[in-house]
N, C-alpha and C. Protein backbone atom coordinates (compact mmCIF):
# COMPACT_ATOMS: atom_id res chain seq x y z
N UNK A 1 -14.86 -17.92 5.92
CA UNK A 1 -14.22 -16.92 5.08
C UNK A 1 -12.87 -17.46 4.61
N UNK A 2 -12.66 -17.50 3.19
CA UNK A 2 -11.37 -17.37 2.52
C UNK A 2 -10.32 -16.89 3.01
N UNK A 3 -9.25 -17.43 3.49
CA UNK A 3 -7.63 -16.67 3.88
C UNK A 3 -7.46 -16.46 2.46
N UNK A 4 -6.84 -14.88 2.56
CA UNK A 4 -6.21 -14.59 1.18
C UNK A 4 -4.22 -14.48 1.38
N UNK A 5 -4.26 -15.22 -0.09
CA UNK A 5 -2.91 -15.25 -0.24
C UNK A 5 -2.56 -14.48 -0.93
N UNK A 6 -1.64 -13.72 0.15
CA UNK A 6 -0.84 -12.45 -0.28
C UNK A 6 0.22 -12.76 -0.66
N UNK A 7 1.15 -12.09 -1.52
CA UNK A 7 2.31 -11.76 -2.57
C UNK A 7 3.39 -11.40 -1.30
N UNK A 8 4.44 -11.41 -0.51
CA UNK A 8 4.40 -10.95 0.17
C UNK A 8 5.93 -10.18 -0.32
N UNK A 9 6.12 -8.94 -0.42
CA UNK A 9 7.43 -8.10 -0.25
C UNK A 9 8.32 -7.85 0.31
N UNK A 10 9.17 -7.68 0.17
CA UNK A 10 10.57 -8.16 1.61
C UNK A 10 10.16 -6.63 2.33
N UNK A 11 10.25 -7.48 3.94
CA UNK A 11 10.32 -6.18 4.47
C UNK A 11 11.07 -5.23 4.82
N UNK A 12 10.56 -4.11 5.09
CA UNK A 12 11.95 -2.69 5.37
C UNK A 12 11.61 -2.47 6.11
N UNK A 13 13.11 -1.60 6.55
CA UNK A 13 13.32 -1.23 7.95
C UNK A 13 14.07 0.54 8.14
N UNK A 14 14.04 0.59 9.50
CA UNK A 14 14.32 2.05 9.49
C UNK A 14 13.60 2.99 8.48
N UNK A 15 12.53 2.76 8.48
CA UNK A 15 11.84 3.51 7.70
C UNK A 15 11.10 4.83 8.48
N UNK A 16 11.89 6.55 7.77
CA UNK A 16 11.10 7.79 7.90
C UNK A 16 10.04 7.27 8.57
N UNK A 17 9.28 8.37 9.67
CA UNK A 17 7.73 8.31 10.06
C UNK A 17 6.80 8.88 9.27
N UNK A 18 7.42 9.36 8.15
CA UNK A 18 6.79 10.01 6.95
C UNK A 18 6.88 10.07 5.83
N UNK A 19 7.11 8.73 5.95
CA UNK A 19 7.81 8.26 4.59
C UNK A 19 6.45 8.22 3.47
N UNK A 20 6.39 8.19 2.42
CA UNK A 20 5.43 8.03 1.09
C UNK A 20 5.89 7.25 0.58
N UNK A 21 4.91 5.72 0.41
CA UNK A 21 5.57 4.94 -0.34
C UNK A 21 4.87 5.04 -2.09
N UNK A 22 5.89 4.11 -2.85
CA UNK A 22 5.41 4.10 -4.17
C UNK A 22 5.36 3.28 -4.63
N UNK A 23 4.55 2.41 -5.46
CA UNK A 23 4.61 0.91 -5.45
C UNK A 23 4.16 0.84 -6.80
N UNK A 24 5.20 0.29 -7.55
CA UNK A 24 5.53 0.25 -8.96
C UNK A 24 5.02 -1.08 -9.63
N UNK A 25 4.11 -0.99 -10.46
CA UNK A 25 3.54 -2.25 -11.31
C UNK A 25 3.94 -2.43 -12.90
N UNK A 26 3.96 -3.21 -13.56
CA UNK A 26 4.21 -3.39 -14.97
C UNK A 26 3.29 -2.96 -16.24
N UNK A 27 1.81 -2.64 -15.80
CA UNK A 27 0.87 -1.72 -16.20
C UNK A 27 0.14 -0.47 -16.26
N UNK A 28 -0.45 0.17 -16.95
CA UNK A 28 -1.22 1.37 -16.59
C UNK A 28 -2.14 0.98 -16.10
N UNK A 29 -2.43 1.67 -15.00
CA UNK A 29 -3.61 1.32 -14.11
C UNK A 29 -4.50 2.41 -14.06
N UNK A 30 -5.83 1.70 -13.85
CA UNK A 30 -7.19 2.74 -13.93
C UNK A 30 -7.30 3.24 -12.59
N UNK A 31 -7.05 5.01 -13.19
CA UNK A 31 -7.02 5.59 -11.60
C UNK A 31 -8.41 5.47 -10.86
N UNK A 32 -9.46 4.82 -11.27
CA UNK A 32 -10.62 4.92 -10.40
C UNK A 32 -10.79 3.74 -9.81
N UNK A 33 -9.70 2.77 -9.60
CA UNK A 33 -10.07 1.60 -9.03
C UNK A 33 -8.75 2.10 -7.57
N UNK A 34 -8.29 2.82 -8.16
CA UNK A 34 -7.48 2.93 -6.88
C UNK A 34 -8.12 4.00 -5.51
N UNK A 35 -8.10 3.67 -4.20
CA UNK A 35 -8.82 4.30 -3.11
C UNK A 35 -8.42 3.63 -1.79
N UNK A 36 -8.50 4.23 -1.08
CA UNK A 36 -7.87 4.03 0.29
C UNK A 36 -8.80 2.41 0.99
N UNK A 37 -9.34 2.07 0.34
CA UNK A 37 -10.22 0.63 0.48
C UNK A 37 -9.79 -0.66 0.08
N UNK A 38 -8.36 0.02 -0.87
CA UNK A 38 -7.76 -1.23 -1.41
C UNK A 38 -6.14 -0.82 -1.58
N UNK A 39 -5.99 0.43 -0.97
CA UNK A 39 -4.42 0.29 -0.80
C UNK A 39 -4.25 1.47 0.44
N UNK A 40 -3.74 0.28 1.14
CA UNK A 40 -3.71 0.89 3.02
C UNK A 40 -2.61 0.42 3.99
N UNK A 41 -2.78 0.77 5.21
CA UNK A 41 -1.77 0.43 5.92
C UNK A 41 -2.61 -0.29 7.41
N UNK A 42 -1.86 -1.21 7.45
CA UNK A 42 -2.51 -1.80 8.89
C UNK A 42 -1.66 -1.48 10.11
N UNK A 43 -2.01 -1.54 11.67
CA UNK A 43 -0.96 -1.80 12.40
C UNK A 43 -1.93 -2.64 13.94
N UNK A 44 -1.38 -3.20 14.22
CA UNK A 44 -1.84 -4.13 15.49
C UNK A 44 -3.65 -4.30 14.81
N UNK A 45 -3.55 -5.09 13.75
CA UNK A 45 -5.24 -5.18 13.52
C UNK A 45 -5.88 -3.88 13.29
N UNK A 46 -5.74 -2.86 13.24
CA UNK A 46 -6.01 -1.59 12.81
C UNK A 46 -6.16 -0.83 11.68
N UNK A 47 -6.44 -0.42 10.83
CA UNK A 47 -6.23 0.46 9.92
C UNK A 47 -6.02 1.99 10.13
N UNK A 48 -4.82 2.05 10.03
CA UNK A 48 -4.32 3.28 10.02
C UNK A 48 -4.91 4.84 8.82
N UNK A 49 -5.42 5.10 9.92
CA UNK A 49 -6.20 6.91 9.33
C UNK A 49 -5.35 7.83 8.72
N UNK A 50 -6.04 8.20 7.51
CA UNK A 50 -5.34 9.27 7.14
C UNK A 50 -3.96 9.03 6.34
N UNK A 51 -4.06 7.96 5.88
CA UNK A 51 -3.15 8.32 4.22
C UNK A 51 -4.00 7.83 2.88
N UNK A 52 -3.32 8.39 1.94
CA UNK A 52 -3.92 8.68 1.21
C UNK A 52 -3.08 8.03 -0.37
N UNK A 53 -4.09 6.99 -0.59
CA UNK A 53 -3.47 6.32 -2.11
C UNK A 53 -3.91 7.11 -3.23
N UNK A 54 -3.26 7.33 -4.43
CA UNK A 54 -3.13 7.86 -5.58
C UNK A 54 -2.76 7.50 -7.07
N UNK A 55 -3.04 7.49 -8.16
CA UNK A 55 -1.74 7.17 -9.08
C UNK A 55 -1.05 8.07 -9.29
N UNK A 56 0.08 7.95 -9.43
CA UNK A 56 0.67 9.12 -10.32
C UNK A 56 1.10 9.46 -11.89
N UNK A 57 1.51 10.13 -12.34
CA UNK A 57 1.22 10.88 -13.60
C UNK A 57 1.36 9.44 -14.46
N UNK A 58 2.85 8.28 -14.23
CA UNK A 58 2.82 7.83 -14.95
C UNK A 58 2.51 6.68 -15.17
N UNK A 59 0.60 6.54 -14.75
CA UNK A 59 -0.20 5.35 -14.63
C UNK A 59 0.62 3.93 -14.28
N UNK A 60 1.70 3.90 -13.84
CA UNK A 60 1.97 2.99 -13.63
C UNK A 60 2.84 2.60 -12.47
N UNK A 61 2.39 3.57 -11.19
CA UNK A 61 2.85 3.60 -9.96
C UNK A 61 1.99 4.41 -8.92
N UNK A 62 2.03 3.84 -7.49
CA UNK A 62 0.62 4.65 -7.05
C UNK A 62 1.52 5.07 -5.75
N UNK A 63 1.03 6.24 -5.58
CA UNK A 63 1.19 6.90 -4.16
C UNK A 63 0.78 6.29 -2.91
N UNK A 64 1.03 6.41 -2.10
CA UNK A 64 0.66 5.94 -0.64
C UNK A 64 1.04 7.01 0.31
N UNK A 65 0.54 7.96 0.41
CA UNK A 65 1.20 9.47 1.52
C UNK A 65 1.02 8.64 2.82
N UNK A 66 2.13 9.07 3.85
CA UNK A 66 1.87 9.02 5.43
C UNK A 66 0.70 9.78 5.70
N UNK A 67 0.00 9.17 6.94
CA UNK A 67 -0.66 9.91 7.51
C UNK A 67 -0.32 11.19 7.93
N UNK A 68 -1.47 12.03 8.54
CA UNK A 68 -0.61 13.50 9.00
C UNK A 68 0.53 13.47 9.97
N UNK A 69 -0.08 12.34 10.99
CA UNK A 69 0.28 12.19 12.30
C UNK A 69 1.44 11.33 12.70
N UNK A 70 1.86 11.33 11.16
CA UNK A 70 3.07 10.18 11.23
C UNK A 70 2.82 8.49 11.78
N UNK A 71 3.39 8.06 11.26
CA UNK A 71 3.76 6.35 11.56
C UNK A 71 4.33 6.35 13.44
N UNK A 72 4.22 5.93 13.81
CA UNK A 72 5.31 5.54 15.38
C UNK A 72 6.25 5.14 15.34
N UNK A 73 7.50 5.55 15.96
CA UNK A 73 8.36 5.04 16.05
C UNK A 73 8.50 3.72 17.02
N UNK A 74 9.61 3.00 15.79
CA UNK A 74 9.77 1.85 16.39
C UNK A 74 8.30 1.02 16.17
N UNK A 75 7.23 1.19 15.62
CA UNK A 75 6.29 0.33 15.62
C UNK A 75 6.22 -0.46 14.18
N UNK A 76 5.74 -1.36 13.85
CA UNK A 76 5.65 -2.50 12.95
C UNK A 76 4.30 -2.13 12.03
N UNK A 77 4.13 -2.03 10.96
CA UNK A 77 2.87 -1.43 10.04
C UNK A 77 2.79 -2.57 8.81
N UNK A 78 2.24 -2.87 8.35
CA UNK A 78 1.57 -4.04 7.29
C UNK A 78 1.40 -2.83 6.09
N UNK A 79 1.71 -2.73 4.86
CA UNK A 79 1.03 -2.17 3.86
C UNK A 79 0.16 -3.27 2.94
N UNK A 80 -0.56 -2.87 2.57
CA UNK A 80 -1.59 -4.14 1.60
C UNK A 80 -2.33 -3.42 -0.11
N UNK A 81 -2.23 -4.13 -0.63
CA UNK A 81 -2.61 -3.51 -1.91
C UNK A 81 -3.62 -4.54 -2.20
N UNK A 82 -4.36 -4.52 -2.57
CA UNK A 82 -5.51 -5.68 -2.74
C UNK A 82 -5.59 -5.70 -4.51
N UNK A 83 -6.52 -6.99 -4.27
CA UNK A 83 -6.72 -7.62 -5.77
C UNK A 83 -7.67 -6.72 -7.14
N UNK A 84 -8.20 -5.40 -5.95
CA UNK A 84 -8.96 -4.83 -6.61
C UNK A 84 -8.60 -3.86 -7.13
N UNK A 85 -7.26 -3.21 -7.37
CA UNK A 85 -6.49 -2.76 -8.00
C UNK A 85 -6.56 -3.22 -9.52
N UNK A 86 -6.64 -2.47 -10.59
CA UNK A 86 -6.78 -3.21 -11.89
C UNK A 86 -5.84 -2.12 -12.96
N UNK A 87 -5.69 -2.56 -13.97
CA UNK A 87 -4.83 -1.93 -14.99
C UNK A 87 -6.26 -1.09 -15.76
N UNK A 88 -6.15 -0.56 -16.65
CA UNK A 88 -6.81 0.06 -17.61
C UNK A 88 -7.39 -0.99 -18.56
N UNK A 89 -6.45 -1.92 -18.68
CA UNK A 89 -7.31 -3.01 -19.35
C UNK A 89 -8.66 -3.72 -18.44
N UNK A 90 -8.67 -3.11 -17.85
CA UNK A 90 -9.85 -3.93 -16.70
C UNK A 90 -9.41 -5.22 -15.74
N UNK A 91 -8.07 -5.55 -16.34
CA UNK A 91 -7.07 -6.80 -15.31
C UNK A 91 -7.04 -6.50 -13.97
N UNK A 92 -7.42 -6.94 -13.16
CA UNK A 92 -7.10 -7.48 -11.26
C UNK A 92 -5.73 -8.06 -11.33
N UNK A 93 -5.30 -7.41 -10.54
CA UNK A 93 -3.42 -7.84 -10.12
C UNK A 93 -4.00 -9.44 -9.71
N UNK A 94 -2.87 -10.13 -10.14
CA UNK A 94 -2.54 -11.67 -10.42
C UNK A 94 -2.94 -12.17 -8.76
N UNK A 95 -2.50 -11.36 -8.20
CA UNK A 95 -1.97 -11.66 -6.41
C UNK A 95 -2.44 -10.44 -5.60
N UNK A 96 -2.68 -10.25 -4.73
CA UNK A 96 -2.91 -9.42 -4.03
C UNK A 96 -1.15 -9.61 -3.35
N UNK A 97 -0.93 -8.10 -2.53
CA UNK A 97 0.31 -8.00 -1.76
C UNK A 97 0.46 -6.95 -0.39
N UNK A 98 1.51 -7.60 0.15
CA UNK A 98 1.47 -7.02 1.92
C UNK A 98 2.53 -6.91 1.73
N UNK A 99 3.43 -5.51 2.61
CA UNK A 99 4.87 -5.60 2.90
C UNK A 99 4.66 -4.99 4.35
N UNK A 100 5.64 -5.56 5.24
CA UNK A 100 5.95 -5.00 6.37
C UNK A 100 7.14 -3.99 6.29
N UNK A 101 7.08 -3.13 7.39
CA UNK A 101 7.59 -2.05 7.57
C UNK A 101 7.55 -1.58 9.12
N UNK A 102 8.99 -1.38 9.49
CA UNK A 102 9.31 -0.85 10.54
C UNK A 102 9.83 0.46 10.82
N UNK A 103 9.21 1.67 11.45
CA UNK A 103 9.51 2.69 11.52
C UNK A 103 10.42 2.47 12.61
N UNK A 104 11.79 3.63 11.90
CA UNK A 104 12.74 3.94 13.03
C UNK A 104 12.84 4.55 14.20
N UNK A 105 13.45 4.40 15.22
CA UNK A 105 13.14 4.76 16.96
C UNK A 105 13.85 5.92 16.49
């Protein structure tokens, strides 16, 4: 299997346990390529349950809600957006991308 090379985003810190992230691209993107299969959150090899990716109104930024149950404090989480993300033009992001994130104690 292929290692994929991820884009990688500087990581943050002290981050809310309920925080919603938003992750801003340079295109309108086709809201039916977006789904929790290609924009998620990892933690210790895991995929974290229960949030929920979206676009929002202005096709050109997507939601990421916390789970219900909140993030952990103090624990380390991977976000990932994959290649299968596409614009309206039918374009696949250049790169796929990961940012780390540390929730605050």
């Amino acid at each position: 299997m292929q290692k994929t090379d991820y884009l990688n985003w500087e990581e943050r810190t002290n981050v809310d346990s309920n925080h919603d992230w938003t992750i801003v691209v340079n295109q309108a993107l086709d809201a039916a390529s977006i789904s929790n299969q290609n924009v998620y959150v990892m933690h210790n090899d895991n995929l974290v349950a229960g949030t929920k990716a979206s676009l929002n109104d202005d096709q050109k930024s997507i939601k990421l809600e916390a789970p219900e149950k909140e993030y952990i404090a103090g624990e380390i989480y991977t976000l990932y957006v994959e290649q299968t993300v596409k614009s309206k033009s039918g374009k696949v992001l250049k790169q796929p991308i990961k940012m780390k994130f540390t929730i605050k104690k």
